[in-house]
PDB file of N, CA and C in Angstrom:
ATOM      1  N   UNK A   1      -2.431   8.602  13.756  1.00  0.00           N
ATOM      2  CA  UNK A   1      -1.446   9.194  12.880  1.00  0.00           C
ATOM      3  C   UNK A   1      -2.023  10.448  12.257  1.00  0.00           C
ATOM      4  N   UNK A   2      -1.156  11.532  12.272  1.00  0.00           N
ATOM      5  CA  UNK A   2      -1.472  12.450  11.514  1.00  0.00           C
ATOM      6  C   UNK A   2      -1.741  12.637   9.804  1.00  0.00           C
ATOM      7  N   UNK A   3      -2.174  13.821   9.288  1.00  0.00           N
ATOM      8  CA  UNK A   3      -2.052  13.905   8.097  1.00  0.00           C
ATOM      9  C   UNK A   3      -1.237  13.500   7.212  1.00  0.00           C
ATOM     10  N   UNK A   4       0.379  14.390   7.828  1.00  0.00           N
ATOM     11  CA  UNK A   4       1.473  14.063   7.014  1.00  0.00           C
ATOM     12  C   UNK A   4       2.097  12.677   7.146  1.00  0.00           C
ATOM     13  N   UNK A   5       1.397  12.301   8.448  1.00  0.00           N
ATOM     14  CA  UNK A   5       2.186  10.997   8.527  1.00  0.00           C
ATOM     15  C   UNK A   5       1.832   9.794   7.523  1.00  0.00           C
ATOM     16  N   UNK A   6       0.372   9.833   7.469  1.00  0.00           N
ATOM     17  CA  UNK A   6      -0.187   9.097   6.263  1.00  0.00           C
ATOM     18  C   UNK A   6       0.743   9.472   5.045  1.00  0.00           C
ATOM     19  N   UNK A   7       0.234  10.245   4.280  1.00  0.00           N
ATOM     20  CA  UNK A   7       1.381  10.864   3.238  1.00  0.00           C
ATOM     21  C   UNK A   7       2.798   9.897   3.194  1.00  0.00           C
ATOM     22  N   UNK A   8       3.223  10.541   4.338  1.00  0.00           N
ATOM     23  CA  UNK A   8       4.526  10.117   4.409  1.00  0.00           C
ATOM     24  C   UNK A   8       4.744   8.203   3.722  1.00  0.00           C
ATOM     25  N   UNK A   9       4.210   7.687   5.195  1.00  0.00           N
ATOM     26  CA  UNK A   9       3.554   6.177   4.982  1.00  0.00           C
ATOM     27  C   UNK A   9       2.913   6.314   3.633  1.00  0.00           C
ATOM     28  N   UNK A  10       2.424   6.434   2.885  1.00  0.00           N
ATOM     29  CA  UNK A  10       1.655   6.247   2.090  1.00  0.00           C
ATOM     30  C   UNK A  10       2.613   6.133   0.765  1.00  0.00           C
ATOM     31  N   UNK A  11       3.621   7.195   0.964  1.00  0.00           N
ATOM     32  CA  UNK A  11       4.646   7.191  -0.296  1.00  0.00           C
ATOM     33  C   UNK A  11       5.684   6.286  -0.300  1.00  0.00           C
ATOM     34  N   UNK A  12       5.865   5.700   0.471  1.00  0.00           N
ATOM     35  CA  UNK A  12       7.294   4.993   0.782  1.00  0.00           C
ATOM     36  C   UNK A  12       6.451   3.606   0.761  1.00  0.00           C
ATOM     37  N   UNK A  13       5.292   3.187   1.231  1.00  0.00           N
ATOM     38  CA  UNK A  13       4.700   2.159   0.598  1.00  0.00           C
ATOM     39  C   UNK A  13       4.109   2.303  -0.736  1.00  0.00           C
ATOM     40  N   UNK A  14       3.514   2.720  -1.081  1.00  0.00           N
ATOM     41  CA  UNK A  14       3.238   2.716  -2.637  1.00  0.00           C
ATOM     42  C   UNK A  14       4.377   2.907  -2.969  1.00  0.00           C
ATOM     43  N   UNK A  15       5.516   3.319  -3.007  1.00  0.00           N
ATOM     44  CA  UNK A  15       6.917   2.814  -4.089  1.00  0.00           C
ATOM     45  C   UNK A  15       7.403   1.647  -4.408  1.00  0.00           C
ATOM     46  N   UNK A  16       7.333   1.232  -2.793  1.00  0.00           N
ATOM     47  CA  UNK A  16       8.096   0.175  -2.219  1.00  0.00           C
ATOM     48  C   UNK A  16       7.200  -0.967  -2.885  1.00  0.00           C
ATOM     49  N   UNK A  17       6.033  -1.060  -2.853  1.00  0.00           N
ATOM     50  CA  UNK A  17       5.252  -2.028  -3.523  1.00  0.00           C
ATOM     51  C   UNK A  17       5.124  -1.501  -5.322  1.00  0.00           C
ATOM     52  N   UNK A  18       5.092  -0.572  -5.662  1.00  0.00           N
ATOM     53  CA  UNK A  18       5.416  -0.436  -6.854  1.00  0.00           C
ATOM     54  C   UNK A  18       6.638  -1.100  -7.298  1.00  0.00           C
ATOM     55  N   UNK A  19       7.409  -0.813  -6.731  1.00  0.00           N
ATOM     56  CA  UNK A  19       8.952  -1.528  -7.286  1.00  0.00           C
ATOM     57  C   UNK A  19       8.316  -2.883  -6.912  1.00  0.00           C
ATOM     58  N   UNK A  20       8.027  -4.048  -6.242  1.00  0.00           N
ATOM     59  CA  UNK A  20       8.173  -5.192  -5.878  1.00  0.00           C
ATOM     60  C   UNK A  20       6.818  -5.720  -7.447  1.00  0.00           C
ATOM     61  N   UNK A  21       6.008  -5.111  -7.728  1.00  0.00           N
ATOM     62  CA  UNK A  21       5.037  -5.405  -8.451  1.00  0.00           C
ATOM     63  C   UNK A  21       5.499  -5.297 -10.192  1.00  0.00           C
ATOM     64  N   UNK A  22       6.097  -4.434 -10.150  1.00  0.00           N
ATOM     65  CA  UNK A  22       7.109  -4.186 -11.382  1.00  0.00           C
ATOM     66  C   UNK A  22       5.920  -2.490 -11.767  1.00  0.00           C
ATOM     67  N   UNK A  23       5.209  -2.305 -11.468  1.00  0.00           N
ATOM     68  CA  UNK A  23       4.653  -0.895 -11.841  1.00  0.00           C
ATOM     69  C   UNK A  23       5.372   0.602 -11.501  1.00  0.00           C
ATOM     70  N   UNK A  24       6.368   0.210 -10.821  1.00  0.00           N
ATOM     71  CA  UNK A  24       7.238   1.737 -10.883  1.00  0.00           C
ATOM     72  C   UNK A  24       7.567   2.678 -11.623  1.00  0.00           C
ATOM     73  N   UNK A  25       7.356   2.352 -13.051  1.00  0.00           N
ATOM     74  CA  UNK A  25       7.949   3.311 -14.333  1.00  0.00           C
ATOM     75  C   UNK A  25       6.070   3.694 -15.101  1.00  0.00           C
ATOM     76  N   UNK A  26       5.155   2.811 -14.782  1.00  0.00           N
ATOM     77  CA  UNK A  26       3.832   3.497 -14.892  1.00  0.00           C
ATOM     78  C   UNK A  26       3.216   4.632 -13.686  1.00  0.00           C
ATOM     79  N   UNK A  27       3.893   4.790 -12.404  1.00  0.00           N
ATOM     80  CA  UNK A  27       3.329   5.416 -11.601  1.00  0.00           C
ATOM     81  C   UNK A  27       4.332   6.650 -10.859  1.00  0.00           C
ATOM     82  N   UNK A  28       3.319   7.910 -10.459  1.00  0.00           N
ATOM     83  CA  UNK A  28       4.033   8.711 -10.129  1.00  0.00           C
ATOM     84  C   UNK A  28       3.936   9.156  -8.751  1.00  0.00           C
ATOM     85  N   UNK A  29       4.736  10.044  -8.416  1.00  0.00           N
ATOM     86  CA  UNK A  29       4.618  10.133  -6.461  1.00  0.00           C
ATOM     87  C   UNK A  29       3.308  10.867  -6.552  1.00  0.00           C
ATOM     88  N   UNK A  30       1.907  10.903  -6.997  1.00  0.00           N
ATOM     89  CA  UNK A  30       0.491  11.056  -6.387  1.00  0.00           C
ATOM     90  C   UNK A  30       0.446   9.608  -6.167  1.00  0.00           C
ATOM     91  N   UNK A  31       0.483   8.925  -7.878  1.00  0.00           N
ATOM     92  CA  UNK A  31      -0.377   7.093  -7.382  1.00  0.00           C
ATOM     93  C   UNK A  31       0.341   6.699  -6.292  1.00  0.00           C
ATOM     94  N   UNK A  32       1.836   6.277  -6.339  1.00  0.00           N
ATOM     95  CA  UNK A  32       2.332   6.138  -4.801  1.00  0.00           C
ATOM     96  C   UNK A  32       1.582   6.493  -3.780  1.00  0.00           C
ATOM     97  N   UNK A  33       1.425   7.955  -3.539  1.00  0.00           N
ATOM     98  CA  UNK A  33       0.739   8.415  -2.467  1.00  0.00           C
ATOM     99  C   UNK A  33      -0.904   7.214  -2.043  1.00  0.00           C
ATOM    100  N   UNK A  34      -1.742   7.732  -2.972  1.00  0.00           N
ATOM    101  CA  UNK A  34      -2.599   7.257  -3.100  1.00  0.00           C
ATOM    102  C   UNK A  34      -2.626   5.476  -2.775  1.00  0.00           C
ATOM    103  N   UNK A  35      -1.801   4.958  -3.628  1.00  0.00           N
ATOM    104  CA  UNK A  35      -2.011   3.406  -3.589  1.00  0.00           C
ATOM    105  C   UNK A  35      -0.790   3.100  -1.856  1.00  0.00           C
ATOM    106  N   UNK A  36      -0.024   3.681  -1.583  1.00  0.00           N
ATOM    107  CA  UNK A  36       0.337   3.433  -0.096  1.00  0.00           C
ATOM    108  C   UNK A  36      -1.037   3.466   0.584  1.00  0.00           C
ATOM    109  N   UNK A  37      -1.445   4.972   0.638  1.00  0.00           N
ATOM    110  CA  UNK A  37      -2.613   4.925   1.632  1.00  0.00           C
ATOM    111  C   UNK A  37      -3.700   4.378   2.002  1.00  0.00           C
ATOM    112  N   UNK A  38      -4.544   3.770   0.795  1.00  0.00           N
ATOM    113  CA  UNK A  38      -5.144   2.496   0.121  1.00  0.00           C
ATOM    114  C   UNK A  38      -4.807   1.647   0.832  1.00  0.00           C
ATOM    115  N   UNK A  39      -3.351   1.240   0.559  1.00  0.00           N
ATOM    116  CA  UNK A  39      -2.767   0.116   0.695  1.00  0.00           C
ATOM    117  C   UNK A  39      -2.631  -0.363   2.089  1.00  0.00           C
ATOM    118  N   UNK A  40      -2.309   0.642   3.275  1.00  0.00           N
ATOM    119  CA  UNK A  40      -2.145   0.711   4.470  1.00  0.00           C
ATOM    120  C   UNK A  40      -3.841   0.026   5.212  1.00  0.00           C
ATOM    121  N   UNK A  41      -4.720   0.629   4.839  1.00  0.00           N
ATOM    122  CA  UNK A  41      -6.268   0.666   4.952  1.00  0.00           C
ATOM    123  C   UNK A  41      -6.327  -1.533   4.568  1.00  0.00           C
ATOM    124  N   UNK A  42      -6.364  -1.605   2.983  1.00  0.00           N
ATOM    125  CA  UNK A  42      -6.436  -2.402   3.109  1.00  0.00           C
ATOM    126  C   UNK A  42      -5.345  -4.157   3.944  1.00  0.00           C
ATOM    127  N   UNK A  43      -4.013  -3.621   3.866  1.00  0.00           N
ATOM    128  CA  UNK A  43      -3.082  -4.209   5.002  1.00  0.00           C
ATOM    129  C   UNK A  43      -3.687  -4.285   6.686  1.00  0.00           C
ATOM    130  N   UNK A  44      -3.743  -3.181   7.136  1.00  0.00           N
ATOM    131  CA  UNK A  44      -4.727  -3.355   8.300  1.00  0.00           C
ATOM    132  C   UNK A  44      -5.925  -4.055   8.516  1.00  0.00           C
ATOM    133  N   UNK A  45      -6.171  -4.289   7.376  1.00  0.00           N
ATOM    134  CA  UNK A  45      -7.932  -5.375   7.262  1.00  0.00           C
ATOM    135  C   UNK A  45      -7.504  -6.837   7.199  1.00  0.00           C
ATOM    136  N   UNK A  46      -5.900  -6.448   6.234  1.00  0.00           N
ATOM    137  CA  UNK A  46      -5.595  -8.155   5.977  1.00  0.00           C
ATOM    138  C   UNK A  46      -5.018  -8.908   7.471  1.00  0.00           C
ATOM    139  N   UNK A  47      -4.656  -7.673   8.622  1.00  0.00           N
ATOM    140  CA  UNK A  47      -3.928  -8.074   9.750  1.00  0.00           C
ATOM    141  C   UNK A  47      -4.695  -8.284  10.605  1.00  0.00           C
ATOM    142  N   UNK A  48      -5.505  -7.524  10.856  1.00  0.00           N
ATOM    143  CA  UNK A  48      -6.885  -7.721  11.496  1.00  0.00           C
ATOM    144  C   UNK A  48      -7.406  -9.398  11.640  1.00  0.00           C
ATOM    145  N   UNK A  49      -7.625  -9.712  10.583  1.00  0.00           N
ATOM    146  CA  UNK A  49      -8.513 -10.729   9.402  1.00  0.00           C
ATOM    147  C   UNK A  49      -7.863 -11.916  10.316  1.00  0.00           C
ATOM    148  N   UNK A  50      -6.315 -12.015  10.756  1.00  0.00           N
ATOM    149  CA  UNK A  50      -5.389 -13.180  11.175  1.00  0.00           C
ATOM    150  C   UNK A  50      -5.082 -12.794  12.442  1.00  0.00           C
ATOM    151  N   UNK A  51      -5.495 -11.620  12.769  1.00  0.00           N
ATOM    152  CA  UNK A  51      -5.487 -11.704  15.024  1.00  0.00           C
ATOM    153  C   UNK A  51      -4.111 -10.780  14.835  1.00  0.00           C
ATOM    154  N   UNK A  52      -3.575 -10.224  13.797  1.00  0.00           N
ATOM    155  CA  UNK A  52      -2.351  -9.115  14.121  1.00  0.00           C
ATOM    156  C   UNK A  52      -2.978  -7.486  14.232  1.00  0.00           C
ATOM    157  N   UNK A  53      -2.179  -7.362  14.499  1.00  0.00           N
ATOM    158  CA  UNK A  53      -2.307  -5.409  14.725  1.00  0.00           C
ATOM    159  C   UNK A  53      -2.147  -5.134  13.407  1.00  0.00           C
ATOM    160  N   UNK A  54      -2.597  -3.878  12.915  1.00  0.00           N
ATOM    161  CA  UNK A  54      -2.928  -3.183  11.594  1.00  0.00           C
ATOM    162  C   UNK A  54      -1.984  -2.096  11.804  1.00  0.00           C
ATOM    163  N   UNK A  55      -2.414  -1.168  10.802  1.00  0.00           N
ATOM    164  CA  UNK A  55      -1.192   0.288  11.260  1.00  0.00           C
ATOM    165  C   UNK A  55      -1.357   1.114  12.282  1.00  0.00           C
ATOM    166  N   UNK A  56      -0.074   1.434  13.066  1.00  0.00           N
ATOM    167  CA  UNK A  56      -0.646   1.481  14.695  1.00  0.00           C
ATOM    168  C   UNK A  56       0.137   2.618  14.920  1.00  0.00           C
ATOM    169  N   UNK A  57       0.532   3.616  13.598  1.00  0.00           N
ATOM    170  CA  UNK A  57       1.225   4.773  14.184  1.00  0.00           C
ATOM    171  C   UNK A  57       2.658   4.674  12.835  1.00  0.00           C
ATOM    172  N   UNK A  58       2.952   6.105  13.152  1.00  0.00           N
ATOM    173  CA  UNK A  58       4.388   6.106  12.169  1.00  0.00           C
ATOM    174  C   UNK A  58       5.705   5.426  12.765  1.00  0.00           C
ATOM    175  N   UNK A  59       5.824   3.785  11.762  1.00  0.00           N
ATOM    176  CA  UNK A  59       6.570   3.187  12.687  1.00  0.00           C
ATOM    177  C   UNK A  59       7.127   2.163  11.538  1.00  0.00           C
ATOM    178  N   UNK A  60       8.131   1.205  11.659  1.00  0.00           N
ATOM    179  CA  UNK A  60       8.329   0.435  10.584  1.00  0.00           C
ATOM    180  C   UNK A  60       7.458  -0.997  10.064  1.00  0.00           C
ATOM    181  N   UNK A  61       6.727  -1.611  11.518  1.00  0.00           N
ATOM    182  CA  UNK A  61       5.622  -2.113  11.306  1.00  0.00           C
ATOM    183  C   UNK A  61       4.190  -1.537  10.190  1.00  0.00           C
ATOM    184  N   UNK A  62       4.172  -0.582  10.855  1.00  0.00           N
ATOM    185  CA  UNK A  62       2.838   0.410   9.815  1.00  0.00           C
ATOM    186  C   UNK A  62       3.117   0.250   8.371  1.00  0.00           C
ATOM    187  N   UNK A  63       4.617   0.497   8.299  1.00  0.00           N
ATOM    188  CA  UNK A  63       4.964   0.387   6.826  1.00  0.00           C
ATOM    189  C   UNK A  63       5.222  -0.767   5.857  1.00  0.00           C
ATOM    190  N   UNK A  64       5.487  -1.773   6.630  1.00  0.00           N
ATOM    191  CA  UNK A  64       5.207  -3.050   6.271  1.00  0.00           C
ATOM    192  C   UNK A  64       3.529  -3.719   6.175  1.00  0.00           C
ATOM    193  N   UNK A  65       2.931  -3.391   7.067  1.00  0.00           N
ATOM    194  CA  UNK A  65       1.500  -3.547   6.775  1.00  0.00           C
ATOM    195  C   UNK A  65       0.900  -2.876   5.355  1.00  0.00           C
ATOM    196  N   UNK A  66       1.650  -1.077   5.515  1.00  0.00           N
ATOM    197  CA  UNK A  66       1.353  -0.646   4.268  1.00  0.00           C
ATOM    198  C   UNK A  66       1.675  -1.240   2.864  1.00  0.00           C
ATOM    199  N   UNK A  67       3.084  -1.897   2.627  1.00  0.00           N
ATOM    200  CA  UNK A  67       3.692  -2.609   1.786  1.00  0.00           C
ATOM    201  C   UNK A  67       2.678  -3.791   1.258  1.00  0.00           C
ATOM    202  N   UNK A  68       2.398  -4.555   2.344  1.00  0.00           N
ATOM    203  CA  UNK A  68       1.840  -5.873   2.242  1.00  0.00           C
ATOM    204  C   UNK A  68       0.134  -5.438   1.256  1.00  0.00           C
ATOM    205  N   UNK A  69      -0.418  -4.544   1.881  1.00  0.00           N
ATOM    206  CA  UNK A  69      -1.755  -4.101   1.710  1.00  0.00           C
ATOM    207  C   UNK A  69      -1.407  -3.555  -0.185  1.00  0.00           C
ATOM    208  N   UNK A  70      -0.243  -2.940  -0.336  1.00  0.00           N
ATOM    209  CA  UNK A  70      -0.534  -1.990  -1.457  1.00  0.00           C
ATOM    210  C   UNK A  70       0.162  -2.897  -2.168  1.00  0.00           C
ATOM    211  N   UNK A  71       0.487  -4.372  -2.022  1.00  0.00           N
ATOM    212  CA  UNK A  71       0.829  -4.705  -3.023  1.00  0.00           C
ATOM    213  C   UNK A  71      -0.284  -5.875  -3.795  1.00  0.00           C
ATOM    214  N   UNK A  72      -1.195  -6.076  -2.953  1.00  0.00           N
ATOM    215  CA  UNK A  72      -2.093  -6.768  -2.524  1.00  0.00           C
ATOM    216  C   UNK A  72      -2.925  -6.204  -3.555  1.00  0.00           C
ATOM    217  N   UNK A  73      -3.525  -4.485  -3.438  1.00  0.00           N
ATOM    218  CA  UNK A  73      -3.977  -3.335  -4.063  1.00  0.00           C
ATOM    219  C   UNK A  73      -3.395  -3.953  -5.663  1.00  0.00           C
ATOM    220  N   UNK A  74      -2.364  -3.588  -5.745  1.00  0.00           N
ATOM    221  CA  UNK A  74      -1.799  -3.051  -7.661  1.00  0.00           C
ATOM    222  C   UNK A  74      -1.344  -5.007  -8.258  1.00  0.00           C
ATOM    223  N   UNK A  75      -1.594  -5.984  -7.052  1.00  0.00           N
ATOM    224  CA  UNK A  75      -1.764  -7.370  -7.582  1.00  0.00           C
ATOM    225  C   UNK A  75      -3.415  -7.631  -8.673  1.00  0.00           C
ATOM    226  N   UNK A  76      -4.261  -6.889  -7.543  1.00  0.00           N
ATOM    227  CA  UNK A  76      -6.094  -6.609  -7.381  1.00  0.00           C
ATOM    228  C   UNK A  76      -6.223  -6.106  -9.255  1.00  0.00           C
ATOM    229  N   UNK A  77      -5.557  -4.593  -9.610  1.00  0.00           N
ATOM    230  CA  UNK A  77      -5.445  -3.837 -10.357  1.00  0.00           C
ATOM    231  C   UNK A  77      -5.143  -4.459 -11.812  1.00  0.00           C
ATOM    232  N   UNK A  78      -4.303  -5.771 -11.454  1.00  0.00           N
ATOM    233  CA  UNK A  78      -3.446  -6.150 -12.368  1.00  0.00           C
ATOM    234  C   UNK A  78      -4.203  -6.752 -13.148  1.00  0.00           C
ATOM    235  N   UNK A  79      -4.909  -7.745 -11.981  1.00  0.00           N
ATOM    236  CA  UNK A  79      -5.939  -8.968 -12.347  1.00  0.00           C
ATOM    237  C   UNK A  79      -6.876  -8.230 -13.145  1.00  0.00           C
ATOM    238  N   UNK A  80      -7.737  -7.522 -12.700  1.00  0.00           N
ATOM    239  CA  UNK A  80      -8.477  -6.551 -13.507  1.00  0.00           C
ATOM    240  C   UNK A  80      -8.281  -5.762 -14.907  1.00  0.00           C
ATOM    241  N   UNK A  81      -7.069  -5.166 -14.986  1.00  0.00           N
ATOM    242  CA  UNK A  81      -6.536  -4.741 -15.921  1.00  0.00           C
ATOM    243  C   UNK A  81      -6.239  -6.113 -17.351  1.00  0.00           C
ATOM    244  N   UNK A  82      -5.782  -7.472 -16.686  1.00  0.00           N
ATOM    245  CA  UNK A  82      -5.741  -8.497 -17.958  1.00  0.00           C
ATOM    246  C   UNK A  82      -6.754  -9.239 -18.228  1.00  0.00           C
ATOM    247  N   UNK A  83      -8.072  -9.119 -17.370  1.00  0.00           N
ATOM    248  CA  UNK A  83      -9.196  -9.373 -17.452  1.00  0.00           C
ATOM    249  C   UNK A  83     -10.298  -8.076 -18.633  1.00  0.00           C
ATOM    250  N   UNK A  84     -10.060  -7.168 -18.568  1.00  0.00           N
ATOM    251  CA  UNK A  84     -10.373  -6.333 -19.522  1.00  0.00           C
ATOM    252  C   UNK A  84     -10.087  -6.512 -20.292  1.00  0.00           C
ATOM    253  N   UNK A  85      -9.058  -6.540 -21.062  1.00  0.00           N
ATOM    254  CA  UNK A  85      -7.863  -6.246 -22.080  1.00  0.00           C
ATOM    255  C   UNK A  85      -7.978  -7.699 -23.020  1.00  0.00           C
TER     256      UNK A  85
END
């Protein structure tokens, strides 16, 4: 996958898992960016891990891996964040 394609993937999962996590109104289209792309990286490790394919190109699979991974990510964040606090 290309540059933009990451990006691309990267924003539409970090939303998409922002909204499902309830963090959508703390984050903006960089963290999106960022926590999709993250998120994709770590989704591919979690697919890997169980004998599935990881992100395999700009596709609706990829983006579901990305979803799964970045929500996985800002679940990680959460724990951490009420563990501080």
């Amino acid at each position: 996958m290309g540059f933009l394609s990451w990006i691309i993937i990267g924003a539409l999962a970090g939303w998409i898992a922002s909204m499902i996590t309830g963090h959508n109104k703390e984050m903006g289209a960089l963290a999106n960016i960022v926590v999709g792309i993250v998120g994709g990286v770590i989704g591919g490790f979690v697919m890997n891990l169980i004998g599935g394919e990881g992100v395999t190109g700009f596709n609706v699979w990829s983006l579901l891996v990305a979803v799964l991974g970045s929500v996985i990510l800002l679940w990680i964040v959460r724990a951490f964040k009420k563990n501080i606090s």
